[in-house]
PDB file of N, CA and C in Angstrom:
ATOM      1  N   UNK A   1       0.839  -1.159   0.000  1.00  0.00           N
ATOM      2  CA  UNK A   1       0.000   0.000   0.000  1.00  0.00           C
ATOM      3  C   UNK A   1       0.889   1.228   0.000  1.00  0.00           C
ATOM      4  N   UNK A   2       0.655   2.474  -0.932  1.00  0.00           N
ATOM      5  CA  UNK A   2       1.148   3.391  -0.687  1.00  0.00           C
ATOM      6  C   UNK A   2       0.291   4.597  -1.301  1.00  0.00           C
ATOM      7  N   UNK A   3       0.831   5.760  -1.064  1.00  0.00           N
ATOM      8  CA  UNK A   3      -0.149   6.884  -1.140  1.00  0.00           C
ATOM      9  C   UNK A   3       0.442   8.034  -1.620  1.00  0.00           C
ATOM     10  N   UNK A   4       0.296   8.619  -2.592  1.00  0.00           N
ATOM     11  CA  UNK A   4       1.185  10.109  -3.212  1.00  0.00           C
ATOM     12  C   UNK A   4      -0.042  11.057  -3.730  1.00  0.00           C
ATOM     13  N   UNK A   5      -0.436  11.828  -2.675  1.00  0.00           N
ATOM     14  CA  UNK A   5      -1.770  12.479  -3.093  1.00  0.00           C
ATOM     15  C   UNK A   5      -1.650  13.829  -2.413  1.00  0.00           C
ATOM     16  N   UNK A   6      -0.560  14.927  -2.996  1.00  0.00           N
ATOM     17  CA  UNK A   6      -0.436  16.337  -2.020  1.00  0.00           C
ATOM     18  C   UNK A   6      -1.941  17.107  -2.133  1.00  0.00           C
ATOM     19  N   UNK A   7      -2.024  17.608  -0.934  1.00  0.00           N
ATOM     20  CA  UNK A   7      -3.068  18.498  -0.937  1.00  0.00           C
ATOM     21  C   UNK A   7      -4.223  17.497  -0.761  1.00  0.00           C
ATOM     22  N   UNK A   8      -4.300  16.477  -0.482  1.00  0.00           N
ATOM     23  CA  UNK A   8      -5.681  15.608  -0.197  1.00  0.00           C
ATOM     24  C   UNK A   8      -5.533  14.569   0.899  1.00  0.00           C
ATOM     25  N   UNK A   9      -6.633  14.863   1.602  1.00  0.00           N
ATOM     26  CA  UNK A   9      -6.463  14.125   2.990  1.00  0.00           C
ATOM     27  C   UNK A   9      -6.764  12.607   3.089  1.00  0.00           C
ATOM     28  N   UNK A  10      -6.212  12.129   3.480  1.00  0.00           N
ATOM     29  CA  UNK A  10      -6.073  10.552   3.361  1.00  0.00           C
ATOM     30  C   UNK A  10      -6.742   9.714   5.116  1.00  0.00           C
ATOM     31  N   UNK A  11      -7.888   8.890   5.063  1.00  0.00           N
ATOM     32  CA  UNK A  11      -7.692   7.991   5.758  1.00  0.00           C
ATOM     33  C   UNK A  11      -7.188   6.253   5.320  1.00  0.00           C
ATOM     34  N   UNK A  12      -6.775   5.847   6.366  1.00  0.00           N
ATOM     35  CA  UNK A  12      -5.957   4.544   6.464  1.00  0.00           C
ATOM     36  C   UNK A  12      -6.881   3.688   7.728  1.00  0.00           C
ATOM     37  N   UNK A  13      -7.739   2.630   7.077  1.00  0.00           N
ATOM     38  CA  UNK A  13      -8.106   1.988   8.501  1.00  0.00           C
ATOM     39  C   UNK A  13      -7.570   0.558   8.798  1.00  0.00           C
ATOM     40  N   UNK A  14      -7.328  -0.033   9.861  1.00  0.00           N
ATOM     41  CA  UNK A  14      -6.817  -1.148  10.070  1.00  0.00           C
ATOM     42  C   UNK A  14      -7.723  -1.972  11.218  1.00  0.00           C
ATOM     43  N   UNK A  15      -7.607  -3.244  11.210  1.00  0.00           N
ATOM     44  CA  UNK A  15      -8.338  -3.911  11.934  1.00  0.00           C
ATOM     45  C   UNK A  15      -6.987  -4.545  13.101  1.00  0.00           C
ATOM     46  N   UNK A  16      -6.102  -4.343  13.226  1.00  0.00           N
ATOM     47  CA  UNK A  16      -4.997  -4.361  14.179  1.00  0.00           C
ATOM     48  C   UNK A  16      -4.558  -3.210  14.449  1.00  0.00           C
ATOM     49  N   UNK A  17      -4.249  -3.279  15.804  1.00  0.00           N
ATOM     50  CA  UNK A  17      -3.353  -2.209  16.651  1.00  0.00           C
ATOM     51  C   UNK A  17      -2.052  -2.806  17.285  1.00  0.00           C
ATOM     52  N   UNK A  18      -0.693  -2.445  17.164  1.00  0.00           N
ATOM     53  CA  UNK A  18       0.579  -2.413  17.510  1.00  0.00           C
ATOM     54  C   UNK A  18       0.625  -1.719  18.476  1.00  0.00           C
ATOM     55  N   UNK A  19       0.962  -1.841  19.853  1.00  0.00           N
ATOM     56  CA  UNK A  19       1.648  -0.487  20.930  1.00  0.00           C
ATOM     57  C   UNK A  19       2.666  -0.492  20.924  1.00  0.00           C
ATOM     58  N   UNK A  20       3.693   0.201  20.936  1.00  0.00           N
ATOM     59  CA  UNK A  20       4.950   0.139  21.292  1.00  0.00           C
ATOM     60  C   UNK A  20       5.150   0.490  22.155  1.00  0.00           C
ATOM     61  N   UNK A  21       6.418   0.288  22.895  1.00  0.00           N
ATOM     62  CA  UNK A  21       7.339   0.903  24.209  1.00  0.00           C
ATOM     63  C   UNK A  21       8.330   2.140  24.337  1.00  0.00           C
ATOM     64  N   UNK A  22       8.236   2.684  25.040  1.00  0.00           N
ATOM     65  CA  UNK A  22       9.492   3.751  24.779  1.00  0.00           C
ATOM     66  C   UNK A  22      10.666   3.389  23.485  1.00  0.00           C
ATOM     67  N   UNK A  23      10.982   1.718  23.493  1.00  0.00           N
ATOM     68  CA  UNK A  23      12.255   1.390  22.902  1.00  0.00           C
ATOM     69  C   UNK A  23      11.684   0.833  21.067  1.00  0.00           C
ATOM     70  N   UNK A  24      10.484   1.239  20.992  1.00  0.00           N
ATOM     71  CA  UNK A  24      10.180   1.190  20.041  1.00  0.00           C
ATOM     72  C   UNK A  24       9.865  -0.718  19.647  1.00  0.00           C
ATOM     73  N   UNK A  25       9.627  -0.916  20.638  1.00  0.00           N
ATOM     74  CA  UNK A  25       9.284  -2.460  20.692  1.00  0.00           C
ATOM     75  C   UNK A  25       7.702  -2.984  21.129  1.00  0.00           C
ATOM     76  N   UNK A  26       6.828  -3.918  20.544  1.00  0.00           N
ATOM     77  CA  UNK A  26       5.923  -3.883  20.752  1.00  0.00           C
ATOM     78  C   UNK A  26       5.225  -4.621  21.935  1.00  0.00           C
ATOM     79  N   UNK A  27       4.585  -3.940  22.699  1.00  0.00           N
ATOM     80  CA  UNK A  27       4.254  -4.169  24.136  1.00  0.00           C
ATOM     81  C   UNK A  27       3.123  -5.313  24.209  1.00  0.00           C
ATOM     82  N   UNK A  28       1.472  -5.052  23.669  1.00  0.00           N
ATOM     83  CA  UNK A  28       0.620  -6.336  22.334  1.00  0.00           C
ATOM     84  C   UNK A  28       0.232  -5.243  21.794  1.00  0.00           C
ATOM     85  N   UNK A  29      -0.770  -6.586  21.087  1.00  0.00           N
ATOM     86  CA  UNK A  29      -1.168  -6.163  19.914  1.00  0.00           C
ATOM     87  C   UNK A  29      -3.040  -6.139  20.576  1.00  0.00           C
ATOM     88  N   UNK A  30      -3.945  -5.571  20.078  1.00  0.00           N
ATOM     89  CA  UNK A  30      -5.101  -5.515  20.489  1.00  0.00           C
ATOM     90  C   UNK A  30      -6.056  -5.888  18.543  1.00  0.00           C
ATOM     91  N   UNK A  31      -6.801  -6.723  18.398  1.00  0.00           N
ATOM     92  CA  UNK A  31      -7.481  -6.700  17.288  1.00  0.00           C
ATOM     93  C   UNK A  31      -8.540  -5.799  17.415  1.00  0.00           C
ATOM     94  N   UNK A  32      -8.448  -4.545  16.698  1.00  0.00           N
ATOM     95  CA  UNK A  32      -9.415  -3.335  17.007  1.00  0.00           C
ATOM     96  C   UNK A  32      -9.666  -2.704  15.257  1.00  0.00           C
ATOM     97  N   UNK A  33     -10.213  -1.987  15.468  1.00  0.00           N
ATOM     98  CA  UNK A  33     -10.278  -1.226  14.359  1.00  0.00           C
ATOM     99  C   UNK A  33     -10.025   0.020  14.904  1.00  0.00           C
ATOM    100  N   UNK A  34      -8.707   0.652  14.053  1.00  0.00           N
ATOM    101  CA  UNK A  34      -8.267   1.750  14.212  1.00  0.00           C
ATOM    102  C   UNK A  34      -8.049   2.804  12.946  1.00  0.00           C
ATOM    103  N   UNK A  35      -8.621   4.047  13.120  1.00  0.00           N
ATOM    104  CA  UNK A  35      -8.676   5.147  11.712  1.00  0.00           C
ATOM    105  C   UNK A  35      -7.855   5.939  11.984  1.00  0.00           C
ATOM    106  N   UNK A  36      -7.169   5.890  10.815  1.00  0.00           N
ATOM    107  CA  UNK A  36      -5.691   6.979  10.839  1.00  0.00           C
ATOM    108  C   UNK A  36      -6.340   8.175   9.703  1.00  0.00           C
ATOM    109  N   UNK A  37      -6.213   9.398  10.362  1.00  0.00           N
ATOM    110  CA  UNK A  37      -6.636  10.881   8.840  1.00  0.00           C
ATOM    111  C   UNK A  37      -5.511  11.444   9.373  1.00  0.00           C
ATOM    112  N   UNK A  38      -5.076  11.391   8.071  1.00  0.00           N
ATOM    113  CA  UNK A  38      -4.095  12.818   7.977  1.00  0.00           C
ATOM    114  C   UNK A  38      -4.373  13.574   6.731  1.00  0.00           C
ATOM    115  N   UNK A  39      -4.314  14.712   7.147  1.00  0.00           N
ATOM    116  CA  UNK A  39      -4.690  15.741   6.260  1.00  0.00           C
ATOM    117  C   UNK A  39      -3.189  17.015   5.817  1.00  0.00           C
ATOM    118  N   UNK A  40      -3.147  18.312   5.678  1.00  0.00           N
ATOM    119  CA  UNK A  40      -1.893  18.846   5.561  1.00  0.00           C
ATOM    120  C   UNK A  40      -2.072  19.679   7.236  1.00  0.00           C
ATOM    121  N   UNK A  41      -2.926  19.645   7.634  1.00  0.00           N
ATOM    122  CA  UNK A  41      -2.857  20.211   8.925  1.00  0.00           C
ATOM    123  C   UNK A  41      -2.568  19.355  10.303  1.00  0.00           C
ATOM    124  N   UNK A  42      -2.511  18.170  10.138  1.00  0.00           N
ATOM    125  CA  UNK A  42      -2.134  17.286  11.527  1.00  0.00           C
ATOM    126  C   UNK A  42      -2.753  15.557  11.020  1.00  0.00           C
ATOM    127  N   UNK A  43      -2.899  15.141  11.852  1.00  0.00           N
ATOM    128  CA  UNK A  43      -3.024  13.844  11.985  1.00  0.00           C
ATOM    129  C   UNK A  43      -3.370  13.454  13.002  1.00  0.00           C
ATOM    130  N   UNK A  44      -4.309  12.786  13.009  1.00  0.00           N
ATOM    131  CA  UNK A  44      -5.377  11.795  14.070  1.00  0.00           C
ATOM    132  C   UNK A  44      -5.436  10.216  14.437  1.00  0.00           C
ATOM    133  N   UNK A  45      -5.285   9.605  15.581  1.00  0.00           N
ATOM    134  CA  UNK A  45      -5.431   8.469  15.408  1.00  0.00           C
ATOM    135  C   UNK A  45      -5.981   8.176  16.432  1.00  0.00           C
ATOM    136  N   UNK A  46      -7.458   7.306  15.820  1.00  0.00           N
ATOM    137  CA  UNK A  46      -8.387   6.710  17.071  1.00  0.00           C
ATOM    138  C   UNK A  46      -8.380   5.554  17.028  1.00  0.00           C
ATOM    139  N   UNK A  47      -7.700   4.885  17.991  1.00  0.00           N
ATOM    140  CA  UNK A  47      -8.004   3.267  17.940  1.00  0.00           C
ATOM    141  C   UNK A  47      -9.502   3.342  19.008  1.00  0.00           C
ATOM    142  N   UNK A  48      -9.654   1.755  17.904  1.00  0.00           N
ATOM    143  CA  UNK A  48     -11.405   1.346  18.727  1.00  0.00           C
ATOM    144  C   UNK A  48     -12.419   2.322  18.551  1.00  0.00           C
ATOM    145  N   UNK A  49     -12.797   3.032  17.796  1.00  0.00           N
ATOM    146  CA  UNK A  49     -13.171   4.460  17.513  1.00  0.00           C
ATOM    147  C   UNK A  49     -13.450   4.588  18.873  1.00  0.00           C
ATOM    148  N   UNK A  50     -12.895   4.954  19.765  1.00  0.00           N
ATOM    149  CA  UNK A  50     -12.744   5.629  20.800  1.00  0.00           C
ATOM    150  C   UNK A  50     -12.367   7.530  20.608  1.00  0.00           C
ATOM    151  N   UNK A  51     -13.055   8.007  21.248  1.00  0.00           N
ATOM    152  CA  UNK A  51     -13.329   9.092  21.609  1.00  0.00           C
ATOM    153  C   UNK A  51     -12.216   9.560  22.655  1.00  0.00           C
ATOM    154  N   UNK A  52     -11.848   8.682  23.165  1.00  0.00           N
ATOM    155  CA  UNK A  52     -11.213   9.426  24.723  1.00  0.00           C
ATOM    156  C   UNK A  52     -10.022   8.660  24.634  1.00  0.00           C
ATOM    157  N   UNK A  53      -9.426   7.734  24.005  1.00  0.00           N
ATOM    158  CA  UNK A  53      -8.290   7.664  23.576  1.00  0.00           C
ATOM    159  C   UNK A  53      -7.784   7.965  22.061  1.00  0.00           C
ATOM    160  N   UNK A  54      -8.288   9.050  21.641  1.00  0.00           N
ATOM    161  CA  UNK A  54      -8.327   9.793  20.422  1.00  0.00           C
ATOM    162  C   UNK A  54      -6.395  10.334  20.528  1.00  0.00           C
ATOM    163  N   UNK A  55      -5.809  10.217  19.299  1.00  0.00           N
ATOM    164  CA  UNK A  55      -4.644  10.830  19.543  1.00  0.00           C
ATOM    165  C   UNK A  55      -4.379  12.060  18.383  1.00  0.00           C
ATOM    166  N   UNK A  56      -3.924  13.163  18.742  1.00  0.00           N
ATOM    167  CA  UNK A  56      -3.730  14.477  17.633  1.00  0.00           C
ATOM    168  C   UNK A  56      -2.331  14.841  17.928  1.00  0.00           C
ATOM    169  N   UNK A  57      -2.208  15.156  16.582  1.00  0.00           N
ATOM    170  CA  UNK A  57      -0.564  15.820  16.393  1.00  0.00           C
ATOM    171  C   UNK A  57      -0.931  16.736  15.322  1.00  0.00           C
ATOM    172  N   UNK A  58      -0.073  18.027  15.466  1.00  0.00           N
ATOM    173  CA  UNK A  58      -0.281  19.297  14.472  1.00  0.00           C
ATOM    174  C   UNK A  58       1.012  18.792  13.581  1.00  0.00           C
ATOM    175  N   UNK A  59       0.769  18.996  12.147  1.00  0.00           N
ATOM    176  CA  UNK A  59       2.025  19.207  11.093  1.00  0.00           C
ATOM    177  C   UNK A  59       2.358  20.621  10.867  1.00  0.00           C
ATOM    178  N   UNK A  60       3.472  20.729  11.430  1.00  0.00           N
ATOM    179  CA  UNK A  60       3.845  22.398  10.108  1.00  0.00           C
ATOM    180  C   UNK A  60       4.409  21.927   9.070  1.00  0.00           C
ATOM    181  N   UNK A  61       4.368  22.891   8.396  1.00  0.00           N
ATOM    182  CA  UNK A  61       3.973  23.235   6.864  1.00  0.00           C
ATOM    183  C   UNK A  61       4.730  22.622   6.184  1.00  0.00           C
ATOM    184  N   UNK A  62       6.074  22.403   6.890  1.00  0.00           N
ATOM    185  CA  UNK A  62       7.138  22.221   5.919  1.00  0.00           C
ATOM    186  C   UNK A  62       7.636  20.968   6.348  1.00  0.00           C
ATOM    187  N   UNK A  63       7.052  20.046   7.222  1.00  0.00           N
ATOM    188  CA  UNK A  63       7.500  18.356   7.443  1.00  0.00           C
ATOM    189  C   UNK A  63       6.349  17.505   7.006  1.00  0.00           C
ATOM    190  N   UNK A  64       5.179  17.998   6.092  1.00  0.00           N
ATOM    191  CA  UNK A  64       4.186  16.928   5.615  1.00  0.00           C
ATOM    192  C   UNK A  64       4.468  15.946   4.915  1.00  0.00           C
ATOM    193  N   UNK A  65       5.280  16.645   3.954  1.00  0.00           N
ATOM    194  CA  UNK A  65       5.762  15.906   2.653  1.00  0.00           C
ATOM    195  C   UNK A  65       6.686  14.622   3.493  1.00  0.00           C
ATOM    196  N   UNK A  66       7.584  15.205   4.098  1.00  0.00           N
ATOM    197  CA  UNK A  66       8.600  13.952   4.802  1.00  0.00           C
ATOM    198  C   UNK A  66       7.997  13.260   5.483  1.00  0.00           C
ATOM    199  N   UNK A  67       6.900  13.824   6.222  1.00  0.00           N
ATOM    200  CA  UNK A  67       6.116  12.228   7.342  1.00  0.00           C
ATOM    201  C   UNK A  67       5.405  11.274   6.589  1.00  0.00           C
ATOM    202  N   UNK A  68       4.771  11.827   5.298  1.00  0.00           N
ATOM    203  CA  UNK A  68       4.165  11.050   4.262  1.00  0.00           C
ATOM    204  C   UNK A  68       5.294  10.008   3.803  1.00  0.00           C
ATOM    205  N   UNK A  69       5.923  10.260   3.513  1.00  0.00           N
ATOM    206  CA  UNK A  69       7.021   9.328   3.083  1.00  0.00           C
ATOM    207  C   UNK A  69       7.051   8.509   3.786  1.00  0.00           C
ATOM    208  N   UNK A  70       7.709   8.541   5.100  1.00  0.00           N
ATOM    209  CA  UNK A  70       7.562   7.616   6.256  1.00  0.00           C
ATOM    210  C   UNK A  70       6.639   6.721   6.464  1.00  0.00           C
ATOM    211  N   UNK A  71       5.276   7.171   6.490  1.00  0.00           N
ATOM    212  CA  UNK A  71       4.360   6.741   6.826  1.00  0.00           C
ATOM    213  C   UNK A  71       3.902   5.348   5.538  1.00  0.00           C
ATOM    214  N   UNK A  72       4.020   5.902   4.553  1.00  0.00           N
ATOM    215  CA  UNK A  72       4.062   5.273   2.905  1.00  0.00           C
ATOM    216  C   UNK A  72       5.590   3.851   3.459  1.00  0.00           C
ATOM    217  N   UNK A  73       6.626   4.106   3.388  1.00  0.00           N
ATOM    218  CA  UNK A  73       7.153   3.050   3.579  1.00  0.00           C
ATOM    219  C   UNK A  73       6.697   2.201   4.960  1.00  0.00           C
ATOM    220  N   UNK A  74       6.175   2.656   6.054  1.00  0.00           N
ATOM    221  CA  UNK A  74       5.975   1.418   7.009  1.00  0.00           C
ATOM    222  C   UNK A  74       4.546   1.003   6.306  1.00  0.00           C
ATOM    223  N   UNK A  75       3.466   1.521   5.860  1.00  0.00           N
ATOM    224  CA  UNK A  75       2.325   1.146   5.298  1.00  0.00           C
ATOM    225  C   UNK A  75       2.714   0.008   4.375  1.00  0.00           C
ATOM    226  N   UNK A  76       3.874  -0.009   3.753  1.00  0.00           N
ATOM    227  CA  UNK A  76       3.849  -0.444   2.587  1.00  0.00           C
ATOM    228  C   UNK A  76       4.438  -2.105   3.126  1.00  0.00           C
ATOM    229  N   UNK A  77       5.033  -2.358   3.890  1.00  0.00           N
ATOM    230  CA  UNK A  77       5.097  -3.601   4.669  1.00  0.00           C
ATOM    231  C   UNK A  77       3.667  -4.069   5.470  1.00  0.00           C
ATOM    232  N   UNK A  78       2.992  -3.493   5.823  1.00  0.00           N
ATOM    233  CA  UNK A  78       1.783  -3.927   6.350  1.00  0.00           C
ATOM    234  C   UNK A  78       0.701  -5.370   5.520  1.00  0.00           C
TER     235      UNK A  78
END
């Protein structure tokens, strides 16, 4: 899976969730359904469509392009 779409907001949904640890190692796994949107203004991620463990991060302007990338190569092993 991968994604090259500037200027258009993308969700990603999955029916697994990964946690990791500080060390970047995975703590479990929970079978959930979780929705990833990212748009050019931030990025959201609700596992379990949960409301109250909702997670937000702001993008500035000028690291979208590079987290997309990122995000595109771990997607792309999934």
């Amino acid at each position: 899976m991968s994604f090259s779409q500037c200027d258009k907001d993308v969700i990603i949904t999955s029916s697994k969730t990964e946690y990791l640890n500080t060390r970047d190692s995975v703590q479990h796994t929970e079978m959930e359904n979780t929705v990833i949107e990212i748009n050019k203004s931030g990025i959201t991620i609700t596992p379990a469509d949960s409301q109250e463990r909702k997670m937000q991060w702001k993008i500035k302007k000028n690291s979208f392009p590079a987290f997309l990338c990122v995000l595109c190569f771990f997607a792309s092993f999934a």
